[in-house]
Protein backbone atom coordinates (compact mmCIF):
# COMPACT_ATOMS: atom_id res chain seq x y z
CA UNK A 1 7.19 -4.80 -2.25
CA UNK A 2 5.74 -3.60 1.00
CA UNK A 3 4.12 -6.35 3.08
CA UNK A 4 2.42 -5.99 6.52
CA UNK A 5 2.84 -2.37 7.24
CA UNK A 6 0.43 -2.23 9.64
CA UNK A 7 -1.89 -4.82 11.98
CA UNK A 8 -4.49 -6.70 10.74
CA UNK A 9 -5.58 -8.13 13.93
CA UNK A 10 -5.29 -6.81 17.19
CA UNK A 11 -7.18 -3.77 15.68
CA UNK A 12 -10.38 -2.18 16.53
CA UNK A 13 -13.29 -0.98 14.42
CA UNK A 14 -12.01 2.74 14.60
CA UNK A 15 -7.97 1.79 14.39
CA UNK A 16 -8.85 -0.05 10.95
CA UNK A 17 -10.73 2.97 9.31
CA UNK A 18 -7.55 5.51 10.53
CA UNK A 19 -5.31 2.96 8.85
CA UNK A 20 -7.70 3.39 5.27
CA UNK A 21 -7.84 7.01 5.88
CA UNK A 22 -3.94 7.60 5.81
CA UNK A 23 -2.98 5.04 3.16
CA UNK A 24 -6.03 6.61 1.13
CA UNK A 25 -3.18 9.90 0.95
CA UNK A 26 -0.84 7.28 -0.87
CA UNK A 27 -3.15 6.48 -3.63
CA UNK A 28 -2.09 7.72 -7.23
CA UNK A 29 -4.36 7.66 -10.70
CA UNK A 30 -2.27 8.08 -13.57
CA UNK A 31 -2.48 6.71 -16.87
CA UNK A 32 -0.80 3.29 -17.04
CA UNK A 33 2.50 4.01 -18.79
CA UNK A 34 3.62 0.97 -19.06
CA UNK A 35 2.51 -2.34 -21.41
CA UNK A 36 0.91 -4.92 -19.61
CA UNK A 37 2.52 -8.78 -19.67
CA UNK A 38 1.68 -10.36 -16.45
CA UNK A 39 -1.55 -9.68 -15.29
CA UNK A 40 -2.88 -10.99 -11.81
CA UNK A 41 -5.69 -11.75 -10.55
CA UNK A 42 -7.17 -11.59 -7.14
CA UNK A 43 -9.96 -13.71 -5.35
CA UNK A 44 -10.72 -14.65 -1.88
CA UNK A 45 -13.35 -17.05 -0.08
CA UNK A 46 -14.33 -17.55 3.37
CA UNK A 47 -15.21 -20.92 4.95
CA UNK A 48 -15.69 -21.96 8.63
CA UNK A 49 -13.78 -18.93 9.60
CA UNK A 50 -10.78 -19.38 7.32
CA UNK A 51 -9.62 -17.44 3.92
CA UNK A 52 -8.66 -18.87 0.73
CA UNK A 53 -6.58 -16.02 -1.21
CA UNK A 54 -5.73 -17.24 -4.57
CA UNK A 55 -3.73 -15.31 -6.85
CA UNK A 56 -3.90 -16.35 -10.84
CA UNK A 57 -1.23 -14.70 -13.50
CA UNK A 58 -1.59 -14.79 -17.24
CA UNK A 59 0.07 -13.31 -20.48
CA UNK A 60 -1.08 -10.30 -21.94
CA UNK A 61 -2.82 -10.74 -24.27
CA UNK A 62 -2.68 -14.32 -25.24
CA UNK A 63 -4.13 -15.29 -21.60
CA UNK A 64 -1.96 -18.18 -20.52
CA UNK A 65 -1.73 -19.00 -17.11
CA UNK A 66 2.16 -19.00 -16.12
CA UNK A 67 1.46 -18.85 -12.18
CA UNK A 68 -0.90 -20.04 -9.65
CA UNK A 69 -0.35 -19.34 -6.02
CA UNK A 70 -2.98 -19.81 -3.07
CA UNK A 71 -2.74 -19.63 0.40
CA UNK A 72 -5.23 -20.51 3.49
CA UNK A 73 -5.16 -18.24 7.03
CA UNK A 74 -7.46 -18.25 9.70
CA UNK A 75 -9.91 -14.57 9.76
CA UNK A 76 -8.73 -12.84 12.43
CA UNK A 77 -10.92 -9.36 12.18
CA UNK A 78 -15.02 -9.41 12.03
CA UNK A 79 -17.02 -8.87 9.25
CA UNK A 80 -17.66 -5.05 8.57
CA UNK A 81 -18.63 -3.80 5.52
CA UNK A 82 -16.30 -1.14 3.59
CA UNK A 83 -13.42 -2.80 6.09
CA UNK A 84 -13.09 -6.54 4.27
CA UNK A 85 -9.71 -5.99 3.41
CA UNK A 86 -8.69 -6.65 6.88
CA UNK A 87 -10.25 -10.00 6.43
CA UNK A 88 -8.86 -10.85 3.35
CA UNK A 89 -5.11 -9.20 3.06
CA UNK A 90 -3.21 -11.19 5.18
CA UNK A 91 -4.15 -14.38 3.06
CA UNK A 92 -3.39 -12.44 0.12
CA UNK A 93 -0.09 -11.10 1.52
CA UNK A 94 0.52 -14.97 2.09
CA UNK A 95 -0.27 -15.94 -1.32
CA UNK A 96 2.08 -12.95 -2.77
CA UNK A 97 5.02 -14.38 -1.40
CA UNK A 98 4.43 -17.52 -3.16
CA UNK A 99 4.16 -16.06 -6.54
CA UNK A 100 6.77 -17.13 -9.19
CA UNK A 101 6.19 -14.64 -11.51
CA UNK A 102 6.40 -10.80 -11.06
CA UNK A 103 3.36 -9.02 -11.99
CA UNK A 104 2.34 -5.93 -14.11
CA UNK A 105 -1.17 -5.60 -12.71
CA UNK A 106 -3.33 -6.80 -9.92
CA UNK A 107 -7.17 -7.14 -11.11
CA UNK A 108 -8.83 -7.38 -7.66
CA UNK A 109 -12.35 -8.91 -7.38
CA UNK A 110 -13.96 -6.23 -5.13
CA UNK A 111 -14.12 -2.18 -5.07
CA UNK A 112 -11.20 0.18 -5.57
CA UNK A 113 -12.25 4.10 -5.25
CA UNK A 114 -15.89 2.59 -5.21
CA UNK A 115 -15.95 2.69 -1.70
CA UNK A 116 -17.46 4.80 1.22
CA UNK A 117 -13.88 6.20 1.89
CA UNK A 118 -12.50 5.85 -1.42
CA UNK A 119 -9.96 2.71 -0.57
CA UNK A 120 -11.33 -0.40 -1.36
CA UNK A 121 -9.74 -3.84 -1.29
CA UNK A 122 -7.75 -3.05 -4.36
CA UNK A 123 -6.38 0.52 -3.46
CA UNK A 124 -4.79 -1.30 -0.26
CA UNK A 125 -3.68 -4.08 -1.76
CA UNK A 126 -2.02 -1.40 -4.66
CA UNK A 127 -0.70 0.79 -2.11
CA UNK A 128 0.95 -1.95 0.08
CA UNK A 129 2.64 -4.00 -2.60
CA UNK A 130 3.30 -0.67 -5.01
CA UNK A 131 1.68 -2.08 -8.10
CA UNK A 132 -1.28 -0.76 -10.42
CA UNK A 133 -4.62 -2.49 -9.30
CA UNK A 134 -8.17 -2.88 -10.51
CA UNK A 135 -11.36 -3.08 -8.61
CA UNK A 136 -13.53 -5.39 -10.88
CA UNK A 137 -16.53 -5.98 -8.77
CA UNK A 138 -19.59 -8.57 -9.15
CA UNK A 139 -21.68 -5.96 -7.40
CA UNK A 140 -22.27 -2.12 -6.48
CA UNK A 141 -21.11 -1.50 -2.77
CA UNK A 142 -22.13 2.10 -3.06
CA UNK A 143 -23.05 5.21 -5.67
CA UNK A 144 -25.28 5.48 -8.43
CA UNK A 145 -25.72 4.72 -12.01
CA UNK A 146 -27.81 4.40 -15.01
CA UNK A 147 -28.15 1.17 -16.82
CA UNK A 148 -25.77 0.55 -19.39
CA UNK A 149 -26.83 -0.57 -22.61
CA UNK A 150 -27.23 -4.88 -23.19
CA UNK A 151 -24.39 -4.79 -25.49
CA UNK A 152 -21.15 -6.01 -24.79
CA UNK A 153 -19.02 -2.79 -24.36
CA UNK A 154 -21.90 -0.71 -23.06
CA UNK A 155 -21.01 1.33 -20.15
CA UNK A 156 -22.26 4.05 -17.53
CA UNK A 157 -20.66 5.87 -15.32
CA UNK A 158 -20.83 5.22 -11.23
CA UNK A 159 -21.17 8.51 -9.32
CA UNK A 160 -21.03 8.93 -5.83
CA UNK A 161 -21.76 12.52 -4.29
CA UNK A 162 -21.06 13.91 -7.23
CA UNK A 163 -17.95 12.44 -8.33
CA UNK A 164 -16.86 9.69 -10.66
CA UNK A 165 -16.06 6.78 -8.86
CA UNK A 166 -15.87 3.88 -11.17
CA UNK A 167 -17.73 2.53 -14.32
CA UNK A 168 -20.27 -0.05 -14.65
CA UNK A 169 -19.77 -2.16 -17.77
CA UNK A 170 -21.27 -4.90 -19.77
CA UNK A 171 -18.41 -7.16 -20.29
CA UNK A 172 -21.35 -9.95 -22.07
CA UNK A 173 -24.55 -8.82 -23.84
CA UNK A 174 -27.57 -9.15 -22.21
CA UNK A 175 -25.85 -10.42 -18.68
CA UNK A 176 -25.31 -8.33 -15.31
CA UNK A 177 -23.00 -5.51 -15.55
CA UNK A 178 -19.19 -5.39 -13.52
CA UNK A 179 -18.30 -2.45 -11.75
CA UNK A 180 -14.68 -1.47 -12.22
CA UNK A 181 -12.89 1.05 -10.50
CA UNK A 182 -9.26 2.05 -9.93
CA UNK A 183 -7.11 0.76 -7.15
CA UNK A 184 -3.32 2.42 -7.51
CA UNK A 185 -1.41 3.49 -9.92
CA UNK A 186 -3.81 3.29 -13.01
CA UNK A 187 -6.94 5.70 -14.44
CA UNK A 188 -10.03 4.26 -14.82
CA UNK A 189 -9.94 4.50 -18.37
CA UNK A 190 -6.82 2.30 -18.36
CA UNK A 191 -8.46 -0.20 -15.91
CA UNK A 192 -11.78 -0.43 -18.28
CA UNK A 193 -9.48 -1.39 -20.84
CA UNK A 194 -7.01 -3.31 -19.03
CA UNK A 195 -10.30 -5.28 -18.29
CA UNK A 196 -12.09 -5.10 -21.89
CA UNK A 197 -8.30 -7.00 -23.06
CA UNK A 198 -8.94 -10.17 -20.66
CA UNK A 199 -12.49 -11.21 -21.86
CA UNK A 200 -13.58 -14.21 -23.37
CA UNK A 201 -16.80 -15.37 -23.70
CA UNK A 202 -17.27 -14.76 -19.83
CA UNK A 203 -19.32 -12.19 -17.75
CA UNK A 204 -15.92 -11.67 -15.71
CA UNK A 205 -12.02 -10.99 -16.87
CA UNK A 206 -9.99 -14.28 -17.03
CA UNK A 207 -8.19 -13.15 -14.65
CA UNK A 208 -10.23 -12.93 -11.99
CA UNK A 209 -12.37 -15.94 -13.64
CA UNK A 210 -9.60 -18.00 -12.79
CA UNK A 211 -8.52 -16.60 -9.30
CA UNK A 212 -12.46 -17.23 -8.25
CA UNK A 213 -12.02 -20.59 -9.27
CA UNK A 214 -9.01 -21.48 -7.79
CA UNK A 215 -10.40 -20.12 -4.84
CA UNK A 216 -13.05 -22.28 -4.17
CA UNK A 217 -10.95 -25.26 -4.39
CA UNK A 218 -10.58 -27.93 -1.29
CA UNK A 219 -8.97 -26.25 1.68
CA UNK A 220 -5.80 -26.87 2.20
């Protein structure tokens, strides 16, 4: 694993967006080639200035959690949309090397390619640590779509100047869509179905289900 190859504070505006744009070169999107045991997921909140990254790995495709590891850090870099990875990485970084487990897959909670410069939270945090990663968002950040269908299942695709930047997907009938994109090192068909294979009878993956939750526990 890579950690920490390059500043995450101490950076300007206009250093953090050069840092995106090369790493964006690094960013692969084959088919995932390998089965998936140990999937991870990915959640961070922000409170009074400080980050909670917790990272949450079950069994594929039982769903057993095996591994939990958080970890708190003080935000060192403003908030700027299409740049919150520099808000939220080091805590994650932190969080990584408490992991117990070694991982398959990350399944992020924010955008992968579906991002103004095509290298979301996920395609960093892919690129860095040299794993596949999903973008499996609560939200749009940016392109367009039509509405998939209220069926579990349904799905659209997300376009952005005229290319195919992620897919918006009923994981629950009749509840608000996810947007799921690719990170690293996976297709977006694969990451659809990487996703489809962790739900339950929630709106979101288990994986990052749990990673939100453990998230929002008591500081510590």
């Amino acid at each position: 694993m890579i950690f920490r190859s390059h500043p995450y504070d101490s950076i300007t505006t206009k250093e953090a967006i050069k840092v995106q744009l090369e790493l964006r070169r690094k960013t692969v999107f084959p088919p995932l080639g390998k089965e998936t045991r140990i999937v991870t997921g990915v959640d961070v909140s922000i409170k009074g200035g400080v980050a909670k990254a917790a990272l949450v790995s079950l069994t594929c495709p039982q769903l057993l959690i095996v591994d939990t590891a958080t970890a708190c850090r003080r935000v060192s870099f403003p908030y700027v949309p299409g740049l919150l990875a520099f808000r939220e990485i080091p805590a994650i970084l932190d969080a990584v090397e408490r992991m117990k487990v070694t991982t398959d897959l990350l399944m992020v909670d924010g955008q992968g390619l579906a991002h103004p410069r095509r290298f979301g939270l996920a395609c960093h945090l892919g690129v860095i640590l040299g794993l596949p990663t999903i973008g499996c968002a609560k939200s749009r950040l940016i392109g367009e779509y039509r509405e998939p269908g209220e069926e579990k299942g349904s799905r659209t695709p997300l376009t952005d100047k005229g290319e195919t930047i992620g897919t918006v997907f009923r994981s629950r009938t009749s509840v608000k869509p996810l947007f799921i994109s690719s990170g690293h090192m996976i297709d977006l068909e694969s990451a659809v179905n990487q996703v489809l294979g962790c739900l339950t009878r929630y709106r979101l993956p288990e994986p990052t289900r749990e990673a939100h939750k453990a998230s929002k526990l008591k500081m510590d």
